[in-house]
C-alpha atoms as a PDB file:
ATOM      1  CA  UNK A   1     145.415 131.021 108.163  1.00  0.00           C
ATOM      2  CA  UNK A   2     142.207 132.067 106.494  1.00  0.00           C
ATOM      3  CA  UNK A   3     139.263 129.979 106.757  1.00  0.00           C
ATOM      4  CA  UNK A   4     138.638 128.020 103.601  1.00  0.00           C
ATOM      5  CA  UNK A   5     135.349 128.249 102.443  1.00  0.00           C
ATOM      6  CA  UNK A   6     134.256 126.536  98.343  1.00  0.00           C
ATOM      7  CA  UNK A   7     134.288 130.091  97.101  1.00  0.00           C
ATOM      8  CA  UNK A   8     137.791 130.791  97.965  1.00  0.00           C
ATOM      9  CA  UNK A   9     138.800 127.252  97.191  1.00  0.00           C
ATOM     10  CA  UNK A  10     137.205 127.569  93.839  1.00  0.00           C
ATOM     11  CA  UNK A  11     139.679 130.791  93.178  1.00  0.00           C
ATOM     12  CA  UNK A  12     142.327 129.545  93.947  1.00  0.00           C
ATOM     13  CA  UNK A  13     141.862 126.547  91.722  1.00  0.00           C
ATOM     14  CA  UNK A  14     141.274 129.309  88.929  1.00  0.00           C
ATOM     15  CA  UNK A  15     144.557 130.286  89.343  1.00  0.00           C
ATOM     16  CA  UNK A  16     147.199 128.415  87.315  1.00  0.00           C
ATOM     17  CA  UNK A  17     149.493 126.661  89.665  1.00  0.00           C
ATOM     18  CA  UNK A  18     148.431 127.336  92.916  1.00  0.00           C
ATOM     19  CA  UNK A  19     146.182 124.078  93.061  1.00  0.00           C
ATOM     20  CA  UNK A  20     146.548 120.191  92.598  1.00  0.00           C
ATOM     21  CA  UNK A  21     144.472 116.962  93.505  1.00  0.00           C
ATOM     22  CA  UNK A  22     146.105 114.043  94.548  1.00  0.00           C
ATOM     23  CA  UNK A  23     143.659 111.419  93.962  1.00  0.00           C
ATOM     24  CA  UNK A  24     144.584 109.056  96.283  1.00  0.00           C
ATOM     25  CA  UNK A  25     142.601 105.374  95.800  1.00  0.00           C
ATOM     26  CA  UNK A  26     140.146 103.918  93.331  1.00  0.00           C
ATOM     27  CA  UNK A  27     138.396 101.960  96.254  1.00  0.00           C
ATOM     28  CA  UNK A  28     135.524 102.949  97.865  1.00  0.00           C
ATOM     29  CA  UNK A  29     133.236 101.179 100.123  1.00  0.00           C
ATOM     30  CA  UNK A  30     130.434 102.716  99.784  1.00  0.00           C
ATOM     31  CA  UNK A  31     128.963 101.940  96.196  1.00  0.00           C
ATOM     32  CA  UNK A  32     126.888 104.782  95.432  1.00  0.00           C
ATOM     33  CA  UNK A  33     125.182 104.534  91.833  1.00  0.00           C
ATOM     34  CA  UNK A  34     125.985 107.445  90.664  1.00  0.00           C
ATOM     35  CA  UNK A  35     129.509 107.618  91.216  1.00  0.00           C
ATOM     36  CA  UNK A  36     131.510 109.098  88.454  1.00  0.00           C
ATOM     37  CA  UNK A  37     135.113 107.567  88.721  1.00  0.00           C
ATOM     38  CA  UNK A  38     132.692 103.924  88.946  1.00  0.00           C
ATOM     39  CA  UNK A  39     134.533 103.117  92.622  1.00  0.00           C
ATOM     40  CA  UNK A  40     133.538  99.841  94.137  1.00  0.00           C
ATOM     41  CA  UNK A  41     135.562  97.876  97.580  1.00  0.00           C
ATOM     42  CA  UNK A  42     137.610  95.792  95.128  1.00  0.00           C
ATOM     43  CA  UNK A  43     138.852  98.303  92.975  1.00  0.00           C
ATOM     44  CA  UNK A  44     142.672  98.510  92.722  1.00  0.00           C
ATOM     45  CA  UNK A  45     144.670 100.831  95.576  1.00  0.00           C
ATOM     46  CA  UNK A  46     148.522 102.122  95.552  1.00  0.00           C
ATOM     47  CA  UNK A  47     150.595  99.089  95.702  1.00  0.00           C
ATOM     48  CA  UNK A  48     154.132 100.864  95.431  1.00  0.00           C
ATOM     49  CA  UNK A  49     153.875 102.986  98.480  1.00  0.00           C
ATOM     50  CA  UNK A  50     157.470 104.240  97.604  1.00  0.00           C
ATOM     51  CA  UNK A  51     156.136 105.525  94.322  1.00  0.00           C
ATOM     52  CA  UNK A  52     153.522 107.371  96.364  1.00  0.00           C
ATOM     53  CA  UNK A  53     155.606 108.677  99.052  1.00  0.00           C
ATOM     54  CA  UNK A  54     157.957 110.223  96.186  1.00  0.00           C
ATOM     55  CA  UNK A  55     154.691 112.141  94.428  1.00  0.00           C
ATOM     56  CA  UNK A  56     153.408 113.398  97.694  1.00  0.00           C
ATOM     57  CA  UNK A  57     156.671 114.928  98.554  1.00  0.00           C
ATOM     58  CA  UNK A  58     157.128 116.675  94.854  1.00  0.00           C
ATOM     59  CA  UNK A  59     153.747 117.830  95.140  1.00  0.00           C
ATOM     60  CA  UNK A  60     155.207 119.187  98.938  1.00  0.00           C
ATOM     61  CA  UNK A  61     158.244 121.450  97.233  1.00  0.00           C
ATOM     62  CA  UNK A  62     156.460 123.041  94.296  1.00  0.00           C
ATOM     63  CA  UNK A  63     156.533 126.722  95.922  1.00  0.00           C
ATOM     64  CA  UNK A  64     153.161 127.339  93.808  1.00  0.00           C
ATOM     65  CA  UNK A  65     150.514 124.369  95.335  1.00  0.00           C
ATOM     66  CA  UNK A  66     148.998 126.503  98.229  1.00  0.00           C
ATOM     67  CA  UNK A  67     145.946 123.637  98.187  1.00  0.00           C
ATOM     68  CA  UNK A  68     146.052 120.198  97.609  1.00  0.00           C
ATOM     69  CA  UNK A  69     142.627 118.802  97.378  1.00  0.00           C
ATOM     70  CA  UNK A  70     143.103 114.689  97.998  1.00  0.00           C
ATOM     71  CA  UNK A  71     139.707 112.567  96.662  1.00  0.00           C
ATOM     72  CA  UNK A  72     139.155 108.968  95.034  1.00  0.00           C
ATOM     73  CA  UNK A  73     137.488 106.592  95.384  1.00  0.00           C
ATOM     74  CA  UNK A  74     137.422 107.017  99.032  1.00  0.00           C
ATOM     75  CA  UNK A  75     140.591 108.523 100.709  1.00  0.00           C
ATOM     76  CA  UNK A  76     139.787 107.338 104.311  1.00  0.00           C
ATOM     77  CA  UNK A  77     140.175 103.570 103.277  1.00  0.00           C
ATOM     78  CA  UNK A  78     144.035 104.712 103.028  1.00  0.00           C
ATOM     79  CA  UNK A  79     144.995 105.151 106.446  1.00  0.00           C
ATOM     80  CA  UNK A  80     148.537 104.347 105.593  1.00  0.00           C
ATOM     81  CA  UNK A  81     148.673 106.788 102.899  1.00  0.00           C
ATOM     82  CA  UNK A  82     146.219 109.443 103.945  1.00  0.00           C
ATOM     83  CA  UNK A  83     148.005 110.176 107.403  1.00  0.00           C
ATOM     84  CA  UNK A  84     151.386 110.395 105.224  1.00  0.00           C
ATOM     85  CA  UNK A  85     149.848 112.590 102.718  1.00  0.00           C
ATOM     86  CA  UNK A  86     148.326 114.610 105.018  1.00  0.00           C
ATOM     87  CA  UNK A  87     150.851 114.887 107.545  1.00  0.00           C
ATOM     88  CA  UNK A  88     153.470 116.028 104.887  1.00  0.00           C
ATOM     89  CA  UNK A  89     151.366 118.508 103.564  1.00  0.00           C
ATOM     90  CA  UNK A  90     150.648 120.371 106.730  1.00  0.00           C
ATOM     91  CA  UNK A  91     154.410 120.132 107.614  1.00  0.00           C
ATOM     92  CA  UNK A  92     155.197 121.633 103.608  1.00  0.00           C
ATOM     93  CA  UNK A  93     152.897 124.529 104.840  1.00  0.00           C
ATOM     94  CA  UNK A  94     150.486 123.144 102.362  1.00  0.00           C
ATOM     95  CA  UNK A  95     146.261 123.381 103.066  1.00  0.00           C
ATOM     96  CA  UNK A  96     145.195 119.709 102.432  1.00  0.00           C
ATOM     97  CA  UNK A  97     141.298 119.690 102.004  1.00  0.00           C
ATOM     98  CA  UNK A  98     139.809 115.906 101.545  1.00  0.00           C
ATOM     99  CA  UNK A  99     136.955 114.582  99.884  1.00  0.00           C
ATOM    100  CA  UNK A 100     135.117 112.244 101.664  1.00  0.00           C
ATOM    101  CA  UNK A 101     131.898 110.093 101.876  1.00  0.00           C
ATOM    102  CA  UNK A 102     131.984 110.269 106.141  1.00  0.00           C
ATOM    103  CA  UNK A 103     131.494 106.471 105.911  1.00  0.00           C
ATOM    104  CA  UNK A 104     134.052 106.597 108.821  1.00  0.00           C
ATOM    105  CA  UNK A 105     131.637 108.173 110.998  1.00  0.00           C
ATOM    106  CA  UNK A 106     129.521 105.299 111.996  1.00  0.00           C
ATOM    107  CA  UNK A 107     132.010 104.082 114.136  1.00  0.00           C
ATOM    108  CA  UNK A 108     130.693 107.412 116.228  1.00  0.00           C
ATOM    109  CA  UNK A 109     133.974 108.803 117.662  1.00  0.00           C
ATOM    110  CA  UNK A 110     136.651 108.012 114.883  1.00  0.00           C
ATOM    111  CA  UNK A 111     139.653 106.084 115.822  1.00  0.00           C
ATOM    112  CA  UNK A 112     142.722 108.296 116.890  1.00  0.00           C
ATOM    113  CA  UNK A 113     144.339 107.785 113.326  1.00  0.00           C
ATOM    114  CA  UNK A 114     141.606 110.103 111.720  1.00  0.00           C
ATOM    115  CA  UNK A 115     141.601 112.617 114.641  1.00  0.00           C
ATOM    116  CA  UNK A 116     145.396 113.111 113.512  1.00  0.00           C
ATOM    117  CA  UNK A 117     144.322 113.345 110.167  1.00  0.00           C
ATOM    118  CA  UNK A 118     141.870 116.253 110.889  1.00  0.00           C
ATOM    119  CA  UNK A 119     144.418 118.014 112.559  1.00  0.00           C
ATOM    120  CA  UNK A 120     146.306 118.421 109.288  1.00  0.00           C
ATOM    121  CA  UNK A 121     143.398 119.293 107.304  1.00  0.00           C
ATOM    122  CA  UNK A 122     142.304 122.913 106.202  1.00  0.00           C
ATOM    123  CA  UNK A 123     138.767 121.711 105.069  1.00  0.00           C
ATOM    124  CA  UNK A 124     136.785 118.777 104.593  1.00  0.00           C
ATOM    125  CA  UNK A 125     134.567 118.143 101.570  1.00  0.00           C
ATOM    126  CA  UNK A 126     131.698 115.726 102.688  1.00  0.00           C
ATOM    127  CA  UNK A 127     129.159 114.397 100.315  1.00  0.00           C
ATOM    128  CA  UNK A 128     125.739 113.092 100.856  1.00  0.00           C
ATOM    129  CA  UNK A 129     122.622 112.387  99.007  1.00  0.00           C
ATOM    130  CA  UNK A 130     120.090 110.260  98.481  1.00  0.00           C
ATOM    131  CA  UNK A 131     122.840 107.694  96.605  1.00  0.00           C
ATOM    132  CA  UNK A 132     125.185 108.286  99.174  1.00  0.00           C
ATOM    133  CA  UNK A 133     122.612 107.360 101.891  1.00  0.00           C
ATOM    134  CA  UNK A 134     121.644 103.976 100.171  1.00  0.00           C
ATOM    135  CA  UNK A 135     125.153 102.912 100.977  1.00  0.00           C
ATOM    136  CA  UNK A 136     125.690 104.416 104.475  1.00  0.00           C
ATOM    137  CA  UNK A 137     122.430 105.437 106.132  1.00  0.00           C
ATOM    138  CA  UNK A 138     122.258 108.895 107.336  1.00  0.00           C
ATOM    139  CA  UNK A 139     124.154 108.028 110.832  1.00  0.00           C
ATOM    140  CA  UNK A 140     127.587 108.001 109.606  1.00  0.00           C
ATOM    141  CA  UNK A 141     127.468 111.955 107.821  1.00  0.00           C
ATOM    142  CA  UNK A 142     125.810 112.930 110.863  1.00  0.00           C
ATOM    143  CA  UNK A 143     128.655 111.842 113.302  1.00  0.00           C
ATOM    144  CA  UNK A 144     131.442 112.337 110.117  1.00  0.00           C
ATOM    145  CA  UNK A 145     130.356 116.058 110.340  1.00  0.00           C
ATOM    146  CA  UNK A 146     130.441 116.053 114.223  1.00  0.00           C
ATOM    147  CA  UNK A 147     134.341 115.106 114.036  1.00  0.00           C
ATOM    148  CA  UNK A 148     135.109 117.559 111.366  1.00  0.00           C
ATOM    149  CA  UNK A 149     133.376 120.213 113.193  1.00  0.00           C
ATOM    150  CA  UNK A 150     135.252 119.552 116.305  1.00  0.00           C
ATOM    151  CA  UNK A 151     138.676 120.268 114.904  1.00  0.00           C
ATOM    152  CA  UNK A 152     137.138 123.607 114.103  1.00  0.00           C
ATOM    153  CA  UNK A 153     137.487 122.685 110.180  1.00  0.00           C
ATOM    154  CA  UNK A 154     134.735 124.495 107.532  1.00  0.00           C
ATOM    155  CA  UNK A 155     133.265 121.661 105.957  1.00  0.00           C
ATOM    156  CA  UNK A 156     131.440 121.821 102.272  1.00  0.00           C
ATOM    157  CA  UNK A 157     128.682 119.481 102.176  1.00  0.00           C
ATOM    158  CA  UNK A 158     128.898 118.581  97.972  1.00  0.00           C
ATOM    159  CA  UNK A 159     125.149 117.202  97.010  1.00  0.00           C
ATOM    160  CA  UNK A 160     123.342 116.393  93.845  1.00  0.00           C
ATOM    161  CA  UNK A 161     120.893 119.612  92.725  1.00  0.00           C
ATOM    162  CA  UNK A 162     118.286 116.688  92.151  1.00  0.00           C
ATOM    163  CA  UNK A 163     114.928 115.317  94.017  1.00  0.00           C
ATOM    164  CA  UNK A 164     114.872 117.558  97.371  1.00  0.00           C
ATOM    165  CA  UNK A 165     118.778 115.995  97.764  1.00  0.00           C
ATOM    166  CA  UNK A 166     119.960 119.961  98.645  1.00  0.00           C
ATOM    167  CA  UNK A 167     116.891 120.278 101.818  1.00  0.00           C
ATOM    168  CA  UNK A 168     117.984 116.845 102.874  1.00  0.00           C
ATOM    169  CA  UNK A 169     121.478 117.871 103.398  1.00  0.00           C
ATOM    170  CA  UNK A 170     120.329 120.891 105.183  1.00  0.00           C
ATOM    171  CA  UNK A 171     118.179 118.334 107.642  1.00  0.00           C
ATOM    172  CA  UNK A 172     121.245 116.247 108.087  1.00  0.00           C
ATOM    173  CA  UNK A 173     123.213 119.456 109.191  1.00  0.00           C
ATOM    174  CA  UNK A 174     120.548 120.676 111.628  1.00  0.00           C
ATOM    175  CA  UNK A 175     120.651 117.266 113.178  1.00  0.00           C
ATOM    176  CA  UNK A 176     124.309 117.364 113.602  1.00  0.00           C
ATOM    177  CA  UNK A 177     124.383 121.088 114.810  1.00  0.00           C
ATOM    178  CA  UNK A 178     121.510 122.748 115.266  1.00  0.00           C
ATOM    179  CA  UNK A 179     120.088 125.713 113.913  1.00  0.00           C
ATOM    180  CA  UNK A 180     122.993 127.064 113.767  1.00  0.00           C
ATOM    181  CA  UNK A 181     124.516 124.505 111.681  1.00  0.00           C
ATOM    182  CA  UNK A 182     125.690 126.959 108.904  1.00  0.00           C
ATOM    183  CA  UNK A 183     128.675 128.337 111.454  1.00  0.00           C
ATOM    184  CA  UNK A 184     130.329 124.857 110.272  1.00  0.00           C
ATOM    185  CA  UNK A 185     129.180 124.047 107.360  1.00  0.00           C
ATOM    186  CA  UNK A 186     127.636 125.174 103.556  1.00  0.00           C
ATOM    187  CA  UNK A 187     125.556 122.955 101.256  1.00  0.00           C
ATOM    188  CA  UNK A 188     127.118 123.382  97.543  1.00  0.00           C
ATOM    189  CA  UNK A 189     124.376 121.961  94.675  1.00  0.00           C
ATOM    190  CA  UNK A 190     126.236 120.565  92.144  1.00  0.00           C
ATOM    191  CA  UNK A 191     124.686 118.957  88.802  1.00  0.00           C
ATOM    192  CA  UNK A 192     125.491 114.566  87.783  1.00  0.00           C
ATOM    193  CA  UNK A 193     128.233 114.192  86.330  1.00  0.00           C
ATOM    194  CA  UNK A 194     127.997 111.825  83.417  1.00  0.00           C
ATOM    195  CA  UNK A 195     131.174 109.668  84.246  1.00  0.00           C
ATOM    196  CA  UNK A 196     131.581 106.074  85.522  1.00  0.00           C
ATOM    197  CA  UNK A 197     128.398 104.762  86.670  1.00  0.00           C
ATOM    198  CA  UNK A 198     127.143 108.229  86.568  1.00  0.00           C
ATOM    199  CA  UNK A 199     126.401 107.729  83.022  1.00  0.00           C
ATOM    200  CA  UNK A 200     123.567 105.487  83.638  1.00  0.00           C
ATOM    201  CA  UNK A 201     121.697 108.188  85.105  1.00  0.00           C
ATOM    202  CA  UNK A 202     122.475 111.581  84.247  1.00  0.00           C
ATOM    203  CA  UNK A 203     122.243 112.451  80.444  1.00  0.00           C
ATOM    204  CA  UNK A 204     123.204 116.297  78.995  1.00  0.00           C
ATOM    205  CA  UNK A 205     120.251 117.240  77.174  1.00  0.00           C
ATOM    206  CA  UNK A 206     121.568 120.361  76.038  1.00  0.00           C
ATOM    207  CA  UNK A 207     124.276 121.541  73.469  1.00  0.00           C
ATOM    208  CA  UNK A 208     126.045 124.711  73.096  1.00  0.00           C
ATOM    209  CA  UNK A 209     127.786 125.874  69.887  1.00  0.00           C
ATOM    210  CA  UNK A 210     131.896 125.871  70.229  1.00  0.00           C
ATOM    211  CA  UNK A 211     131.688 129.733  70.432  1.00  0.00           C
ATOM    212  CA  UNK A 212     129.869 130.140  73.319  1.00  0.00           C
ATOM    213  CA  UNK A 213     131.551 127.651  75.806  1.00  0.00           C
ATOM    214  CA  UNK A 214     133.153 130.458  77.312  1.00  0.00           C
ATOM    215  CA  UNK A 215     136.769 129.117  79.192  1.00  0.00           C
ATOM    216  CA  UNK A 216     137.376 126.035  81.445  1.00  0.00           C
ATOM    217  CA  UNK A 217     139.819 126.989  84.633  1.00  0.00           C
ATOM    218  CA  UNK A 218     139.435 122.948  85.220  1.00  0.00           C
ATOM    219  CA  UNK A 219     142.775 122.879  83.606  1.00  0.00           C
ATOM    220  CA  UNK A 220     144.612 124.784  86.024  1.00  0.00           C
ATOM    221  CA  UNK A 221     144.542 122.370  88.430  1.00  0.00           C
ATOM    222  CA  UNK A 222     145.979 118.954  87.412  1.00  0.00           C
ATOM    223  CA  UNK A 223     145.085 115.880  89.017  1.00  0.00           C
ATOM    224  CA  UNK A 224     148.070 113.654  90.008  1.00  0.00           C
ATOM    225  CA  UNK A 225     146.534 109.662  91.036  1.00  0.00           C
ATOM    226  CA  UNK A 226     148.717 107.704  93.294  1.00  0.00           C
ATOM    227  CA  UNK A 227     150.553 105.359  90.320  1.00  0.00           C
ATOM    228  CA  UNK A 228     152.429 108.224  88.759  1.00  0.00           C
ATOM    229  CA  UNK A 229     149.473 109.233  86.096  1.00  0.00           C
ATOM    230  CA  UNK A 230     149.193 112.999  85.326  1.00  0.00           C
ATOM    231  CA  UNK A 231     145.719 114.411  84.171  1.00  0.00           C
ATOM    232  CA  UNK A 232     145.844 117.950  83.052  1.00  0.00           C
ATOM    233  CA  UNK A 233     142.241 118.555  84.901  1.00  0.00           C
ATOM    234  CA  UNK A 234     139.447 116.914  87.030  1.00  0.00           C
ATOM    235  CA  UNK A 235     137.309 114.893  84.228  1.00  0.00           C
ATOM    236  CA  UNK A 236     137.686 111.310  85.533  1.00  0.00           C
ATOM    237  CA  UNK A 237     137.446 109.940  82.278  1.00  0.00           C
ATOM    238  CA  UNK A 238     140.510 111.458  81.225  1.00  0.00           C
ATOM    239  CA  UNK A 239     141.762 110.425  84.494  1.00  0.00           C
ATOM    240  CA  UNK A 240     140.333 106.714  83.855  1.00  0.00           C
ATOM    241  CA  UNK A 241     141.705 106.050  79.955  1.00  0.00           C
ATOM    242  CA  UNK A 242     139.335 108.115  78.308  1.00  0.00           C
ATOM    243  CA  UNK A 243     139.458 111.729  75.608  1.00  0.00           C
ATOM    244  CA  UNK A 244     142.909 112.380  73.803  1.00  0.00           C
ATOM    245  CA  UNK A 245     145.910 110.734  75.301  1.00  0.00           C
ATOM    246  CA  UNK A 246     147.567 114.337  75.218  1.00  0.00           C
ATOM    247  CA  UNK A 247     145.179 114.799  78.639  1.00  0.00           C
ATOM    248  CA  UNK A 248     147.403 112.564  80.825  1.00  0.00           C
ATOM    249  CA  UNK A 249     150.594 110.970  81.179  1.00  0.00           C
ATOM    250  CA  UNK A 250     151.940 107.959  83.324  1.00  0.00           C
ATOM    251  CA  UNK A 251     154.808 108.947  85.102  1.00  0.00           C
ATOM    252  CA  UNK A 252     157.453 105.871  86.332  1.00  0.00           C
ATOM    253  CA  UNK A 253     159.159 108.613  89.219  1.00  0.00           C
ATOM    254  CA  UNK A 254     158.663 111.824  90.710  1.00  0.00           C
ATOM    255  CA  UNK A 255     160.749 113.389  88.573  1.00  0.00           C
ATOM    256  CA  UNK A 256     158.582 112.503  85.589  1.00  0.00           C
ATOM    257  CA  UNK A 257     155.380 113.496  87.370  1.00  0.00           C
ATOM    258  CA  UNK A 258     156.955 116.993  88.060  1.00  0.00           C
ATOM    259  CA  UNK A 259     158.114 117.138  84.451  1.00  0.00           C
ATOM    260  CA  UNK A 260     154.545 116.539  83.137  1.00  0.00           C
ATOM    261  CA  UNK A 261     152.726 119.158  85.914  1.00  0.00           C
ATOM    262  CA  UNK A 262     155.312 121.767  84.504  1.00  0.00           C
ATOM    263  CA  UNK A 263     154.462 120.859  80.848  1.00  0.00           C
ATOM    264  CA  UNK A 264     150.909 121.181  81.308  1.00  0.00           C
ATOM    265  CA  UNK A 265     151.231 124.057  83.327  1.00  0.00           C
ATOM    266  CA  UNK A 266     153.301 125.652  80.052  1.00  0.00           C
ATOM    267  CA  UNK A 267     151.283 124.153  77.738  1.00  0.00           C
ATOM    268  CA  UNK A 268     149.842 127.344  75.596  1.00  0.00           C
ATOM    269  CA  UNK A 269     146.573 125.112  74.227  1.00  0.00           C
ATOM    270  CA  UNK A 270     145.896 124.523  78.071  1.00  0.00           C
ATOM    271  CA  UNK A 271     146.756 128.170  79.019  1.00  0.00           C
ATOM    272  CA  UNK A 272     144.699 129.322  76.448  1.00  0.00           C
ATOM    273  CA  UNK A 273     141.679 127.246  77.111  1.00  0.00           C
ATOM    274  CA  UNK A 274     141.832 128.179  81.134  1.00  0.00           C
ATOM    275  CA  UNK A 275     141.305 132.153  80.267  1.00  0.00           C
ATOM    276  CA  UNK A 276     140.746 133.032  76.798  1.00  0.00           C
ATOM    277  CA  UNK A 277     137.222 132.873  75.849  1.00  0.00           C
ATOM    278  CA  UNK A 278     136.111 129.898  72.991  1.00  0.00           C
ATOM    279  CA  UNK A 279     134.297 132.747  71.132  1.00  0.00           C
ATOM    280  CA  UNK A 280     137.970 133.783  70.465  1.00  0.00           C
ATOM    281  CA  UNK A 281     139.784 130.560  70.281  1.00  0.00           C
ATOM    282  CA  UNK A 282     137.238 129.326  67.569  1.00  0.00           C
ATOM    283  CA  UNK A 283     138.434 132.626  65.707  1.00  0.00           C
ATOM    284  CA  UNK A 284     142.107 130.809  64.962  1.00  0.00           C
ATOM    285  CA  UNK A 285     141.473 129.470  61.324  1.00  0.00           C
ATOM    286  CA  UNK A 286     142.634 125.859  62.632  1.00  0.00           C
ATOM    287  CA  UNK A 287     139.648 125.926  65.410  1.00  0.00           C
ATOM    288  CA  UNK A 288     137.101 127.966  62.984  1.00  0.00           C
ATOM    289  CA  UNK A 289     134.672 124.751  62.021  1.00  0.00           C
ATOM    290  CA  UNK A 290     134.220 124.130  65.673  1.00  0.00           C
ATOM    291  CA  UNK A 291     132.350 127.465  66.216  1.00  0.00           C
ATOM    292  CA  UNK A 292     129.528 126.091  65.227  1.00  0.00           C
ATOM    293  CA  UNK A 293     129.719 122.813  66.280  1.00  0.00           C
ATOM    294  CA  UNK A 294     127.827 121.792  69.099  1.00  0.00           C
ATOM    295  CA  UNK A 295     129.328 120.676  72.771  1.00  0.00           C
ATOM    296  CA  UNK A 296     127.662 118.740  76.171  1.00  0.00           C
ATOM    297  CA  UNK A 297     130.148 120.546  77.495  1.00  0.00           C
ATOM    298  CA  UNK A 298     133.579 122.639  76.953  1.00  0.00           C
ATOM    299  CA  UNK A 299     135.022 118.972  78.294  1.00  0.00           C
ATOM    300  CA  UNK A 300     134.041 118.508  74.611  1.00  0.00           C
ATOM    301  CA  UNK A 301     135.250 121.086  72.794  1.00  0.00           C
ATOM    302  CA  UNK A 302     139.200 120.804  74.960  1.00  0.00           C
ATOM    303  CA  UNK A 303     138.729 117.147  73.324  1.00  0.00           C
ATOM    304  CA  UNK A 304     138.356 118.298  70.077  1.00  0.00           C
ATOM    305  CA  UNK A 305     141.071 121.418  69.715  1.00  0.00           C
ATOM    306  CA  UNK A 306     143.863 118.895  71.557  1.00  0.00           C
ATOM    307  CA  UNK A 307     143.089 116.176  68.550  1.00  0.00           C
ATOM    308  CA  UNK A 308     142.802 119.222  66.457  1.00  0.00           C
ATOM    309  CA  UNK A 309     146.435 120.684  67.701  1.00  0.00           C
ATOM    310  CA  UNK A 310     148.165 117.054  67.534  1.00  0.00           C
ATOM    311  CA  UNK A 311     146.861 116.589  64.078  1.00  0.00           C
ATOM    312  CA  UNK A 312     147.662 119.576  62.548  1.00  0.00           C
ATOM    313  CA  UNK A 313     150.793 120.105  60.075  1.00  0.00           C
ATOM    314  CA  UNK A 314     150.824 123.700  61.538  1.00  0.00           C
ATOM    315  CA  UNK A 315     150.928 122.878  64.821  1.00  0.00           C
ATOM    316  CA  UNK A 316     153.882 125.409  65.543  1.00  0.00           C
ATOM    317  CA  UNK A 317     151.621 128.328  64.511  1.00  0.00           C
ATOM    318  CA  UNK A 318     149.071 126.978  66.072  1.00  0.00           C
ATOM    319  CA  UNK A 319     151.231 127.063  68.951  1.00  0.00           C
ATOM    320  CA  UNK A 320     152.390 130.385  68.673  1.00  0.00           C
ATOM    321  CA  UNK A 321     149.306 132.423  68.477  1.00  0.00           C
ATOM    322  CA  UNK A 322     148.250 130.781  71.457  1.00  0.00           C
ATOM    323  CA  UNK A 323     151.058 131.827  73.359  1.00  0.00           C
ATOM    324  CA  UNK A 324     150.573 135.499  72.233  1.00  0.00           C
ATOM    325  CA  UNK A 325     146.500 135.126  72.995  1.00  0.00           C
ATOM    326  CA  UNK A 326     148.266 134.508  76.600  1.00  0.00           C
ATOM    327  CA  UNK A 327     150.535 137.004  77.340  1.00  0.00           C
ATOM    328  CA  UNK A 328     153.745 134.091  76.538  1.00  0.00           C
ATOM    329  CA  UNK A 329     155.468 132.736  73.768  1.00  0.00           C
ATOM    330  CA  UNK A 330     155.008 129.232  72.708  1.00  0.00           C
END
């Protein structure tokens, strides 16, 4: 099996179909500030366990999912459904990589539970900055990486690009391993996202006209939380309630959730938007006023053609001309 590093992660999720998350919990017992899906200890967890068991094993016989990213909220305060999830993947010949805080690691050597869970894993994503710290202390990302390391798993160390929060990772790392630390691990800056409690502090300054938004590949790889709702990409407001209700559905059954992963997978605005550049989409005469119209981000723009597209009295032409911009038929 090749060795997952973000890079090839990240390409694969650019292809349509070959990724999913399975977002796994809202809880989280950590509490960091900036968190951008607002998770806090009492926030509600899967309650029909059958329900989940169901969408972890239709996520397991798509032939397409070659990764299956699992975040929250915190996934290791699921033991029950974490070492299920997990456990099916591997045995699906799926690569499960988690998202984790580490918080687990101040009990030093983890309980056997989350050994087992390791052993299923393909990477670990383990995130620490100055917010993260507040909650945990630096002990418990230090040991968290120690455990990873020792099932011989790459681990991506996700921090804020913000106040020295990149170097301090780096330290963190060199305590846990050394100066040769980077044989285990890379530090990935990534920018605030301005979600859930995130919005307090991070703000988008800028704007970019519709045009020049270039594509979002966010869209080819759906999100799938553990009460049956379907989000056609990672933007946890979507996820959370928020944008056009076209972005997600809720899903009573399997069979519903692999209904609605097909659909979006089809879905020639979302096809479109994943590899045809904006400066072409805002060419269609139904998209032309958003050229110029400015965007945060493309997050923004997706909003505003999926209104656009529901709205329209042409929305079969519409349609159509996006499913010749991708190589289909709509």
């Amino acid at each position: 099996m090749v060795r997952l590093s973000h890079d090839r992660i990240g390409r694969l999720r650019d292809t349509p179909g070959a990724t999913a998350l399975l977002f796994i919990t809202d809880r989280c017992p950590v509490g960091c500030a900036h968190c951008s899906v607002d998770s806090r200890p009492d926030s509600p967890r899967i309650t029909d366990f059958a329900l989940f068991e169901q969408i972890v094993d239709r996520l397991c016989a798509d032939p397409g999912y070659q990764i299956v990213g699992i975040s929250g909220g915190e996934p290791f305060i699921e033991r029950r459904a974490l070492t299920y999830a997990t456990r099916r993947l591997h045995e699906a010949g799926k690569q499960a990589v988690v998202y984790t805080s580490g918080f687990w690691g101040k009990a030093g050597d983890p309980p056997p539970w989350i050994h087992q869970v390791l052993d299923h894993c393909a990477a670990v994503y383990l995130s620490t900055d100055a917010y993260h710290e507040a909650g945990t202390g630096p002990g418990p990302f230090v040991d968290a990486a120690r455990a990873v390391a020792a099932h011989g798993l790459p681990i991506v160390v996700q921090v804020v690009a913000d106040r020295g929060m990149p170097e301090r990772a780096a330290d963190l790392l060199h305590q846990a391993f050394g100066s040769g630390w980077r044989e285990h691990a890379e530090v990935v800056p990534t920018p605030g996202l301005d979600h859930g409690r995130g919005a307090e502090i991070y703000h988008r300054e800028t704007r970019s006209p519709g045009r020049a938004l270039g594509h979002c590949t966010l869209v080819n790889a759906p999100v799938v939380r553990y009460d049956g709702r379907v989000a056609v990409c990672c933007n946890e407001s979507v996820l959370m309630g928020g944008g056009p209700a076209a972005l997600r559905r809720d899903c009573a059954d399997a069979e519903a959730v692999g209904e609605a992963l097909a659909d979006f997978r089809q879905d020639p605005l979302y096809r479109a938007i994943g590899s045809v550049d904006s400066s072409v989409l805002t060419r269609l005469p139904v998209f032309g006023d958003l050229a110029d119209r400015e965007f945060s981000t493309i997050c923004g723009l997706c909003w505003a053609m999926t209104r656009r597209v529901g709205a329209s009295g042409e929305s079969g032409t519409v349609l159509r001309s996006l499913g010749i911009l991708t190589g289909g038929t709509a």
